[in-house]
Protein backbone atom coordinates (compact mmCIF):
# COMPACT_ATOMS: atom_id res chain seq x y z
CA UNK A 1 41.76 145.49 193.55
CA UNK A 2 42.86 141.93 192.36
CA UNK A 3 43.05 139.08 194.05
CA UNK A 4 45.48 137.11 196.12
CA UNK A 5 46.35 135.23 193.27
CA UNK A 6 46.28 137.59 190.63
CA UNK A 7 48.56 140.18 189.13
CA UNK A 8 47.82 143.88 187.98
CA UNK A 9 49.55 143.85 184.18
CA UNK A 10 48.73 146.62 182.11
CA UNK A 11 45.30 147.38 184.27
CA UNK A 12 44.47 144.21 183.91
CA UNK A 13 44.28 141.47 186.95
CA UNK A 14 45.58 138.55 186.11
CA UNK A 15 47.69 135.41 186.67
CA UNK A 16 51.18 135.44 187.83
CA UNK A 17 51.83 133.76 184.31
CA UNK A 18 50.36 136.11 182.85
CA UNK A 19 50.02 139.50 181.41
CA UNK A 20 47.38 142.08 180.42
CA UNK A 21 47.39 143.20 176.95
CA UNK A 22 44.62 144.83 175.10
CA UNK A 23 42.23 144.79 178.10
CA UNK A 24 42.78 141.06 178.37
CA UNK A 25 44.75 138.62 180.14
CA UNK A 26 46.98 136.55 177.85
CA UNK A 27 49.83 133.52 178.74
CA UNK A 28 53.36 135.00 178.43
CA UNK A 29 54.25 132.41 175.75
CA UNK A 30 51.24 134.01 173.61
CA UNK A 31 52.12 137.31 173.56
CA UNK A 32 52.99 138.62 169.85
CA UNK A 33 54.40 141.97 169.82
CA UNK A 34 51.49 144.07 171.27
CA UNK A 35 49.00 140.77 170.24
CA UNK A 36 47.89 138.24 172.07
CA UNK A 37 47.89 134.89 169.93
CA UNK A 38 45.26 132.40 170.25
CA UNK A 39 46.06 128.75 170.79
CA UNK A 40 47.44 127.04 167.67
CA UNK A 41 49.18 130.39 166.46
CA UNK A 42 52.73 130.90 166.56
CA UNK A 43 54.66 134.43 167.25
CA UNK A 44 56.06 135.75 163.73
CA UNK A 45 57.51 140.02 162.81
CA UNK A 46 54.40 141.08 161.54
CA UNK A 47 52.58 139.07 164.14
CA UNK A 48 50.32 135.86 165.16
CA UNK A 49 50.20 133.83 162.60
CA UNK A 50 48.61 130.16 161.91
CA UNK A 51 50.63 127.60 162.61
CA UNK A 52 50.33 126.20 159.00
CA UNK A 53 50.97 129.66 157.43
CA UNK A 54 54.45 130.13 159.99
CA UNK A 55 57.27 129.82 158.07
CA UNK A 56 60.57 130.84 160.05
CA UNK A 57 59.70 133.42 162.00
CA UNK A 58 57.05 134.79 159.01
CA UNK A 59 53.83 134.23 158.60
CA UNK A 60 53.11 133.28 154.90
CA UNK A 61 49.85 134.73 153.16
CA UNK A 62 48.22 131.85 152.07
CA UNK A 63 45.44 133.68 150.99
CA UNK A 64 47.42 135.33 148.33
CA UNK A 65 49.14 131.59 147.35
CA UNK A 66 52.15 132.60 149.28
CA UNK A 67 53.61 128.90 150.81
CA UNK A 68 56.69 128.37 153.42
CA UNK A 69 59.68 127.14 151.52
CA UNK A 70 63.10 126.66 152.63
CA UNK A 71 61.90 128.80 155.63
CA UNK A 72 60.68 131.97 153.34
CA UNK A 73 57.07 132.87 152.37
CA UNK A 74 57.18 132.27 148.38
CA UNK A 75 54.30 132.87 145.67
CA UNK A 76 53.17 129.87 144.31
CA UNK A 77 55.38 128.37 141.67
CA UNK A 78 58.70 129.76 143.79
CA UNK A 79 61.02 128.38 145.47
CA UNK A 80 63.00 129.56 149.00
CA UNK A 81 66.33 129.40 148.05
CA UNK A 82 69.69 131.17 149.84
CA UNK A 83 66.49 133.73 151.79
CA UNK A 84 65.20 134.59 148.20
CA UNK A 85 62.54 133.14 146.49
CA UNK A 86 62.76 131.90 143.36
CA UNK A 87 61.13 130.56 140.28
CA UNK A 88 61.19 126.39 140.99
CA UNK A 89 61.69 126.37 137.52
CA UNK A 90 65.13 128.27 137.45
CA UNK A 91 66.21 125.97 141.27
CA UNK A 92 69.32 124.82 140.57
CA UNK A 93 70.75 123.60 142.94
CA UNK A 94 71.78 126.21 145.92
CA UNK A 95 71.53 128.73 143.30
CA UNK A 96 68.58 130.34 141.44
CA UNK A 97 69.24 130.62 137.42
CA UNK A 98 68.64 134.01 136.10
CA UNK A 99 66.59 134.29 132.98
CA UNK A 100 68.63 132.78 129.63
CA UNK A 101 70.10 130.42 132.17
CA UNK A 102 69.71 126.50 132.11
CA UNK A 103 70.71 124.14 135.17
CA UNK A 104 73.82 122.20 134.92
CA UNK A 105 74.79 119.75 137.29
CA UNK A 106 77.44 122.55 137.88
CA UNK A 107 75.23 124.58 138.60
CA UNK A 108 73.59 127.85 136.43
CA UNK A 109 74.53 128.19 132.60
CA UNK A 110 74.09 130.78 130.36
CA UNK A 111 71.79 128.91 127.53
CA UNK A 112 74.50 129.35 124.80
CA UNK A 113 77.26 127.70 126.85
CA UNK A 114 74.24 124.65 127.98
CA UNK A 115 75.26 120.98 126.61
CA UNK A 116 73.34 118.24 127.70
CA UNK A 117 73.69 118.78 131.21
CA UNK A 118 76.77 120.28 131.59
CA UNK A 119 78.01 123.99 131.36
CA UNK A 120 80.66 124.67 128.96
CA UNK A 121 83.79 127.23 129.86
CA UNK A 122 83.43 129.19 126.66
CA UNK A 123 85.81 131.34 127.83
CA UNK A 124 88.52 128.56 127.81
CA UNK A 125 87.60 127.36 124.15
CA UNK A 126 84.96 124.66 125.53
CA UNK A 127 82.02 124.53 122.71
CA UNK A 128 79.51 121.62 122.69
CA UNK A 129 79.63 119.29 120.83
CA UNK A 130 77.61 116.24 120.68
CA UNK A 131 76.39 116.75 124.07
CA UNK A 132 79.78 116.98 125.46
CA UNK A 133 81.80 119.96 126.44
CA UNK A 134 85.47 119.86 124.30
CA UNK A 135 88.33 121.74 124.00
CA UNK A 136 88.48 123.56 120.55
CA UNK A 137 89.64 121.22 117.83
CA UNK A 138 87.54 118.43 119.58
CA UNK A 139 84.13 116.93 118.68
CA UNK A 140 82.34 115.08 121.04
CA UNK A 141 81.85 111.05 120.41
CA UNK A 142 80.91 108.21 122.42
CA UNK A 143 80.79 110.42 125.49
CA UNK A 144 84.23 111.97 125.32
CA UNK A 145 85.97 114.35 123.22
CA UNK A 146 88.02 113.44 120.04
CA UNK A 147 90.31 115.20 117.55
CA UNK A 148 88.36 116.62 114.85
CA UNK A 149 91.08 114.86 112.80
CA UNK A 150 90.42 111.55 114.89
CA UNK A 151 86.86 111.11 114.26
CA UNK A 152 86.13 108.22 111.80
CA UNK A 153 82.14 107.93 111.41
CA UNK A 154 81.16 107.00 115.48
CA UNK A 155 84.68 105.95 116.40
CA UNK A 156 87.67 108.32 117.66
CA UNK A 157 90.95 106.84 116.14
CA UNK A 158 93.95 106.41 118.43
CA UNK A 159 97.27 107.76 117.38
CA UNK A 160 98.85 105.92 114.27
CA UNK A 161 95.35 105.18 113.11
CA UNK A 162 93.82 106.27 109.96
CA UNK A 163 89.93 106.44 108.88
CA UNK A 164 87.93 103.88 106.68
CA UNK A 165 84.87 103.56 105.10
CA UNK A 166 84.54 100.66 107.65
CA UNK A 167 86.20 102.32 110.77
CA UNK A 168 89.56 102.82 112.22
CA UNK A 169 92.84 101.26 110.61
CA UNK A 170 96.46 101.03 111.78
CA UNK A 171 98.64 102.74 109.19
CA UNK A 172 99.93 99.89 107.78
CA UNK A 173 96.97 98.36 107.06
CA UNK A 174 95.82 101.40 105.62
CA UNK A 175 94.50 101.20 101.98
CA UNK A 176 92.96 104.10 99.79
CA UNK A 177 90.30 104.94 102.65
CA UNK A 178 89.72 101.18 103.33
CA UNK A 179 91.77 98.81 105.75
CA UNK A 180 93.08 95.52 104.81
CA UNK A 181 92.55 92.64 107.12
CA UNK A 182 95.96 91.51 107.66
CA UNK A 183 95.62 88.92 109.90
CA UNK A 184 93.20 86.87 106.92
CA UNK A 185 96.46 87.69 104.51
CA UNK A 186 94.78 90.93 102.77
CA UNK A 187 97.44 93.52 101.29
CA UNK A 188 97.01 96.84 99.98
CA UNK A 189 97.74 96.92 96.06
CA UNK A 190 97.24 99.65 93.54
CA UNK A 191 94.97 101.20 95.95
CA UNK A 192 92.50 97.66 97.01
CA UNK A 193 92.93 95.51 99.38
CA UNK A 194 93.38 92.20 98.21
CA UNK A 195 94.36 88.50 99.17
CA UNK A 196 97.80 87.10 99.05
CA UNK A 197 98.37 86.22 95.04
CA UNK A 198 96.21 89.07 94.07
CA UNK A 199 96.67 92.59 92.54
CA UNK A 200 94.86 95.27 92.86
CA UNK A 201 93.71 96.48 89.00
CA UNK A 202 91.10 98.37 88.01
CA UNK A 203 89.15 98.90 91.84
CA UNK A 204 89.09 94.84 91.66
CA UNK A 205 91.42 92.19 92.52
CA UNK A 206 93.29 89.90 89.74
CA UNK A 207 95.40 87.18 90.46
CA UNK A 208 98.75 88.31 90.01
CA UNK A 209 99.36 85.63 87.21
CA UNK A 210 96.74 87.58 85.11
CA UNK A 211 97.74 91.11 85.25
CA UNK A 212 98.68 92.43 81.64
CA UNK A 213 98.50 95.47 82.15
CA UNK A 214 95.27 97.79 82.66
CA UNK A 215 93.40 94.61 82.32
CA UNK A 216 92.96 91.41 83.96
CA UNK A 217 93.28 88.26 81.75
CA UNK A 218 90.35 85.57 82.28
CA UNK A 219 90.76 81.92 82.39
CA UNK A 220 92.31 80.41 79.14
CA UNK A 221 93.65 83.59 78.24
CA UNK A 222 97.46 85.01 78.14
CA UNK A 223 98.94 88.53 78.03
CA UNK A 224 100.39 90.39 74.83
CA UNK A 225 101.69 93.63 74.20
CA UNK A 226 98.50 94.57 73.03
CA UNK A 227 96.48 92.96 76.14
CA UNK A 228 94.59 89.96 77.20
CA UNK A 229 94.48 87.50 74.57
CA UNK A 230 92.80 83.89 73.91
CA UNK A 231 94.96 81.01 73.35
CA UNK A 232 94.20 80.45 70.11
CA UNK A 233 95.07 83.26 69.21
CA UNK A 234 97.96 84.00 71.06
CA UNK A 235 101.21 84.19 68.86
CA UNK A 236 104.70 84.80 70.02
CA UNK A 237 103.42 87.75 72.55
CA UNK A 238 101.03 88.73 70.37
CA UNK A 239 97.44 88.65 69.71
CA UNK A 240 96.21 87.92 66.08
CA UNK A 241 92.66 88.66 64.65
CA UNK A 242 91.52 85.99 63.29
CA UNK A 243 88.13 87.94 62.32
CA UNK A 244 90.63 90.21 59.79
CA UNK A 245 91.87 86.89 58.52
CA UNK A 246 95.12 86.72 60.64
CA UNK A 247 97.08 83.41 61.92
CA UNK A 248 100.02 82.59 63.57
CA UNK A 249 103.00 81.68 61.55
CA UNK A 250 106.32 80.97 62.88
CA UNK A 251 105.55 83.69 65.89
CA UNK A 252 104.32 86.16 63.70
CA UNK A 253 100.69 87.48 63.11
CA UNK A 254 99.97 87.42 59.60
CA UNK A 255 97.04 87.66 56.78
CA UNK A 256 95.94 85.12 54.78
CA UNK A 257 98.29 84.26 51.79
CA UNK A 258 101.46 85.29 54.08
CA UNK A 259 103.96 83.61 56.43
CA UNK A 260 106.01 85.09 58.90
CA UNK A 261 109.57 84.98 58.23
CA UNK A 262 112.55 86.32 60.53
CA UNK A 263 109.61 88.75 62.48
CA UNK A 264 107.67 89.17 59.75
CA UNK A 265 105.30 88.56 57.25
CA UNK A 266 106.20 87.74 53.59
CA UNK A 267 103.69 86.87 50.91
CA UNK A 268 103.85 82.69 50.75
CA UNK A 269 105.06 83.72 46.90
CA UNK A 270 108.03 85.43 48.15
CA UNK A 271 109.29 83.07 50.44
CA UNK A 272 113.21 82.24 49.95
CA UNK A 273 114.55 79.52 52.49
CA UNK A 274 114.85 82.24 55.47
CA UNK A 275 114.01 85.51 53.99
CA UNK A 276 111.61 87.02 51.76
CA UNK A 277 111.89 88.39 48.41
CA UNK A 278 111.18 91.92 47.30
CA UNK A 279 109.01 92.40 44.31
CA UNK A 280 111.63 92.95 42.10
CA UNK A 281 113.91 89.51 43.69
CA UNK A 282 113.52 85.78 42.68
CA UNK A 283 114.38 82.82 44.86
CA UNK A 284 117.45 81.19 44.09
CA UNK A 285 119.20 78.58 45.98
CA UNK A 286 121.48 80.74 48.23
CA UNK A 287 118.47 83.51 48.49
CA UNK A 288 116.92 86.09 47.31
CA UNK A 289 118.15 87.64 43.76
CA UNK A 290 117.66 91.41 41.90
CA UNK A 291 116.08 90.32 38.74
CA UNK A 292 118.68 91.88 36.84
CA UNK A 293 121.14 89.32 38.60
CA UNK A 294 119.37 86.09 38.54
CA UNK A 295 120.56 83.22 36.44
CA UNK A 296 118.60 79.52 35.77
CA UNK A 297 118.09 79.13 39.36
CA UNK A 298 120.75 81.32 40.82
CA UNK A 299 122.20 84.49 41.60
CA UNK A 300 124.93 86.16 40.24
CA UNK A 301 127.81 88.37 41.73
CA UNK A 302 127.76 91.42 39.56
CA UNK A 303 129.77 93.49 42.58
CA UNK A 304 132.34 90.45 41.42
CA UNK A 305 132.28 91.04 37.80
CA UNK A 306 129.72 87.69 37.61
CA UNK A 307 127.31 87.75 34.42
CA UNK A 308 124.67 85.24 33.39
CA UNK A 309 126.08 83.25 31.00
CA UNK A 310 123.55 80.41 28.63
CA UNK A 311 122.23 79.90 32.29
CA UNK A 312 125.77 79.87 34.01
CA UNK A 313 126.99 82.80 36.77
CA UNK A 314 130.62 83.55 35.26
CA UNK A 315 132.94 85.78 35.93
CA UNK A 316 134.16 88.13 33.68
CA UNK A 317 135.91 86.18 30.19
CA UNK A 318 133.91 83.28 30.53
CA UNK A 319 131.20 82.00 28.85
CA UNK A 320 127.81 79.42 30.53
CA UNK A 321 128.65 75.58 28.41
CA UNK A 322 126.61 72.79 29.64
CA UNK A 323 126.57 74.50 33.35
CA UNK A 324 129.97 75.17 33.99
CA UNK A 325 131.90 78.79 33.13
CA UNK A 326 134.50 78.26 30.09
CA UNK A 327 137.09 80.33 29.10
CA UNK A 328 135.82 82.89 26.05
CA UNK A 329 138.76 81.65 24.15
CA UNK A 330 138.46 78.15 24.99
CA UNK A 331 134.92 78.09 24.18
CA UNK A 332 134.09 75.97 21.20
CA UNK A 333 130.06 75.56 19.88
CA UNK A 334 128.30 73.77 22.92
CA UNK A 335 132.04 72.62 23.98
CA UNK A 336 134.76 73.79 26.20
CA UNK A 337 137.83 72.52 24.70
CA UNK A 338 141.11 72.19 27.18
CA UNK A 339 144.13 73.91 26.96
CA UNK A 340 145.85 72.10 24.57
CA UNK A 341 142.58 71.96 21.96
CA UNK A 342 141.64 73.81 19.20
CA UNK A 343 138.07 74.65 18.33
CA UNK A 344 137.02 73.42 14.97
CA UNK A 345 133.60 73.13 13.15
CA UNK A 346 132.86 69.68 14.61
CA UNK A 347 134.18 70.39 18.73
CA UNK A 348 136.90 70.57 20.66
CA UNK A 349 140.33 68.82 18.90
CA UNK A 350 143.47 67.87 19.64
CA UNK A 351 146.10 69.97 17.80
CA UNK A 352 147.44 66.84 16.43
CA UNK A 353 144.05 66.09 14.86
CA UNK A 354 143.14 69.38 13.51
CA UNK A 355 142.51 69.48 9.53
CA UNK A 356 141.84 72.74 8.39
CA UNK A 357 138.39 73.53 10.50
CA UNK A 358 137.75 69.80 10.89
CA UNK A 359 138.69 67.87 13.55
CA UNK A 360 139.94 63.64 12.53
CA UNK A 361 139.14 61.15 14.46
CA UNK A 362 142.13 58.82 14.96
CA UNK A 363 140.02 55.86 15.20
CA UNK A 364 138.07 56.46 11.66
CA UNK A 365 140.58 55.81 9.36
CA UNK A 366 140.37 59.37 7.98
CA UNK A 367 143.56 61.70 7.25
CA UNK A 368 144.07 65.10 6.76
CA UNK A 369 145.05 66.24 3.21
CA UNK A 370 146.15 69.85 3.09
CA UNK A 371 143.43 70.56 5.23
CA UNK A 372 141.13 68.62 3.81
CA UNK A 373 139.74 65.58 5.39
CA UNK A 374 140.33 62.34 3.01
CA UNK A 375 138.26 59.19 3.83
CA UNK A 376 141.18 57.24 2.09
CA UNK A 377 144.98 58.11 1.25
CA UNK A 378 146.13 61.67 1.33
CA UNK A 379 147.69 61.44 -2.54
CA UNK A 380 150.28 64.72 -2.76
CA UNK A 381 147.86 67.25 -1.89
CA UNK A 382 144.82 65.50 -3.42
CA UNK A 383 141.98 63.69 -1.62
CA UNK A 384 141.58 60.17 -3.29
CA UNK A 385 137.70 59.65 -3.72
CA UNK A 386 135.96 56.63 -2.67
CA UNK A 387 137.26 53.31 -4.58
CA UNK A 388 140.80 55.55 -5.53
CA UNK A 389 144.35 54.93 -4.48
CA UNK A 390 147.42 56.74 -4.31
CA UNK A 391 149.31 56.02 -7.33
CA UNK A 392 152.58 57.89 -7.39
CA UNK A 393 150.99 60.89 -5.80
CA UNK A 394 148.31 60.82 -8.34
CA UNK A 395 144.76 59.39 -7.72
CA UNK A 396 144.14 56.48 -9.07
CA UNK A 397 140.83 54.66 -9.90
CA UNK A 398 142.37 51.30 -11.04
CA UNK A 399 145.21 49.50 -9.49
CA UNK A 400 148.82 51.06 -8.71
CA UNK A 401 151.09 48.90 -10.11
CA UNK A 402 155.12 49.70 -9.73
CA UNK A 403 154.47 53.18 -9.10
CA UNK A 404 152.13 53.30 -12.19
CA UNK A 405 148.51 53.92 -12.37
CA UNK A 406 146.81 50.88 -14.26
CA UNK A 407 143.77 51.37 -16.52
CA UNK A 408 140.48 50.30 -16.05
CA UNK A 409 140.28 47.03 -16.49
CA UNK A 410 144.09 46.14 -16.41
CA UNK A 411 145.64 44.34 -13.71
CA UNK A 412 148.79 44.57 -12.22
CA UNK A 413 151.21 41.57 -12.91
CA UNK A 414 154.38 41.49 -11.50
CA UNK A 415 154.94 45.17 -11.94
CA UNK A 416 153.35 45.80 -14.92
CA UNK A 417 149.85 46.60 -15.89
CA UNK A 418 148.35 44.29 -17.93
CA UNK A 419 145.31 43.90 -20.06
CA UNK A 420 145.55 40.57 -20.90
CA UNK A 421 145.84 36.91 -18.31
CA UNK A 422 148.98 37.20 -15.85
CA UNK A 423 149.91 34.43 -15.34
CA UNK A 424 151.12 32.52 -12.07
CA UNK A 425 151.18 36.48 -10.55
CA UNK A 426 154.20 36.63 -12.82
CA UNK A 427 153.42 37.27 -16.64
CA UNK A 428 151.00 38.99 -18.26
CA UNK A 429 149.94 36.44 -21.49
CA UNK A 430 147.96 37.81 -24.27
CA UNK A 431 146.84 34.10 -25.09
CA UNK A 432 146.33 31.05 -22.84
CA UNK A 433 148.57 30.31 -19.83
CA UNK A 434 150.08 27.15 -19.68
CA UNK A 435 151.96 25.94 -16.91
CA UNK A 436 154.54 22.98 -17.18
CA UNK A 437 155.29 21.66 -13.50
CA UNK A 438 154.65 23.65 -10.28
CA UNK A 439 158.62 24.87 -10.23
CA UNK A 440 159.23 25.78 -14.24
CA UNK A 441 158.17 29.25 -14.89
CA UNK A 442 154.82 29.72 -16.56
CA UNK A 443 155.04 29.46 -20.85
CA UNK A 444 152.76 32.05 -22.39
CA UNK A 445 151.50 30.69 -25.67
CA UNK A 446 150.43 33.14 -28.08
């Protein structure tokens, strides 16, 4: 029988706070399913557990490494997570990664759609790239996503941009893959960007001033048709080689021994005023002449009927005299006698002073005499030699005297030849002459 202050519980006496389990007495707030926990355990489903091994309403076997996390008994290396245990290496979050998954800060990600953190929606195009989830198209840069077409080395290029070896460019600056700075007063020519005054030539810059063509001219040198040339040797637009022998001659490049002449060259020989000769020419003094046409200095007409006359270009008729063109029929020894002259064997005559084929000079005393030339008197048709006169029309060597021809010796007196002394001019005497006075006639004495 139990005492006043005791209660029967289970066939056991015991206090009113009480109640008998197993034989034994045990506080209500101690009693475990059919178990009666000692002091420092707590009431769990499978029973009375150690406070340091109760883990929301379960008692964790610590002996086995199980540990209370997130309120659920896990083995070591687990996690509690959403009533579950789970690896702590695949925790993520509220969620526990299956195997092939990564954490995101997203949460779980399949290991092929993983990138740098983040989870990428494959099924919406996303791929990774560079650590960053992008559309497709896109590449990742700089922490955002660029146009494949954008990216320029570690730079995305905005819209109206174009890439260089040295970055982004606006299109107008744009130059053969490099961009001109502008703003220093670069511009894009042939391809290179180059400074105001410049070309581009060649993947360099020229100044503009030196372009000749392909090439780029260098100080003290000017531009031909045939390129960059020293000034020496420059020459009308063109370039001669001295090192071949070649100099500049009124604009033209020529060998030695030539000179240029309207463009081009002409051996120094041939030169004719202006032009140059042919091999077969000579110089004359209106130009060059065919051989066949050249006369004493000049050139003759032949298309004209011209012929080279004793030195003399005359036309057709005439004959070359001492430089000028005479008549053929006027033409007279080294003479050309005028219209009204006759040709005779000593020059050009006047018709009135023809004899025969001699010509008389007025002046010389000389007469014509049947066309023979008499140094004296013309006597009939007879010639009167030297120290002769014209007796009657007979030639006469002594003196003429009243028509009659004297004998040598005899001397004419007053008409009449005589042999002997005439006397006062008036009789001839055969003895002495003896005069009275000045007035009586003269008295021949025999």
């Amino acid at each position: 029988c139990c005492g006043d202050d005791l209660v029967c519980s289970n066939g056991v006496c015991c206090l009113s706070n009480q109640q008998g389990i197993n034989g034994s007495c045990c506080d209500l707030g101690s009693i475990c399913n059919d178990t009666c926990c000692a002091a420092g355990q707590l009431c769990t489903e499978t029973g009375c557990c150690d406070q340091n091994n109760y883990c929301s309403g379960k008692c964790c076997n610590t002996e086995a490494g199980e540990s209370c996390s997130n309120g659920i008994c896990c083995p070591e290396g687990y996690s509690g997570l959403n009533g579950s245990c789970c690896p702590s290496s695949s925790v993520c979050g509220n969620s526990c990664c299956a195997a092939g998954q990564l954490c995101t800060e997203t949460g779980c990600c399949d290991q092929n759609n993983y990138c740098n953190g983040k989870c990428c929606n494959t099924e919406a195009g996303e791929i990774c790239s560079n650590g960053i989830c992008c559309p497709e198209g896109y590449s990742g840069l700089n922490g955002s996503c660029c146009p494949v077409s954008s990216v320029c080395g570690n730079s995305c290029c905005a819209a109206g941009q174009l890439c260089t070896e040295t970055g982004c460019c606006n299109q107008n600056n744009y130059c053969n893959g490099k961009c001109c700075n502008t703003e220093a007063g670069e511009i894009c020519s042939n391809g290179i960007c180059c400074p105001e005054g410049y070309s581009g030539l060649n993947s360099s810059c020229c100044p503009s001033s030196s372009v000749c063509g392909n090439s780029c001219c260098a100080a003290g040198q000017l531009c031909t048709e045939t390129g960059c040339c020293d000034q020496n040797n420059y020459c009308n637009g063109k370039c001669c080689n001295p090192e071949a022998g070649e100099s500049c001659s009124n604009g033209v490049c020529c060998p030695q021994g030539q000179v240029g002449i309207n463009g081009s060259c002409c051996p120094s020989s041939s030169v004719c005023n202006n032009t140059c000769c042919a091999a077969s020419q000579k110089c004359t003094e209106t130009g060059c002449c065919d051989q066949n046409n050249y006369c004493n200095g000049k050139c003759c007409n032949t298309g004209a009927g011209e012929s080279c006359s004793n030195g003399v270009c005359c036309p057709q008729g005439q004959v070359g005299i001492n430089g000028s063109c005479c008549p053929s029929s006027l033409a007279c020894g080294n003479s050309c006698c005028a219209a009204d002259q006759l040709c005779t064997e000593n020059g050009c005559c006047n018709s009135s002073s023809v004899c025969g084929t001699t010509c008389i000079d007025s002046l010389s005393g000389k007469k014509c005499c049947n066309g023979n030339v008499c140094n004296k008197d013309c006597c009939g048709s007879t010639c009167c030699a030297d120290g002769q006169n014209c007796c009657s029309g007979v030639c006469c060597s002594g003196n003429c005297c009243g028509g009659v021809c004297c004998k040598d010796g005899q001397k004419c007196c007053n008409g009449v030849c005589c042999s002997y002394t005439c006397c006062n001019n008036k009789n001839c005497c055969s003895g002495d002459c003896h005069s009275g006075c000045p007035t009586c006639p003269p008295i021949c004495y025999d």
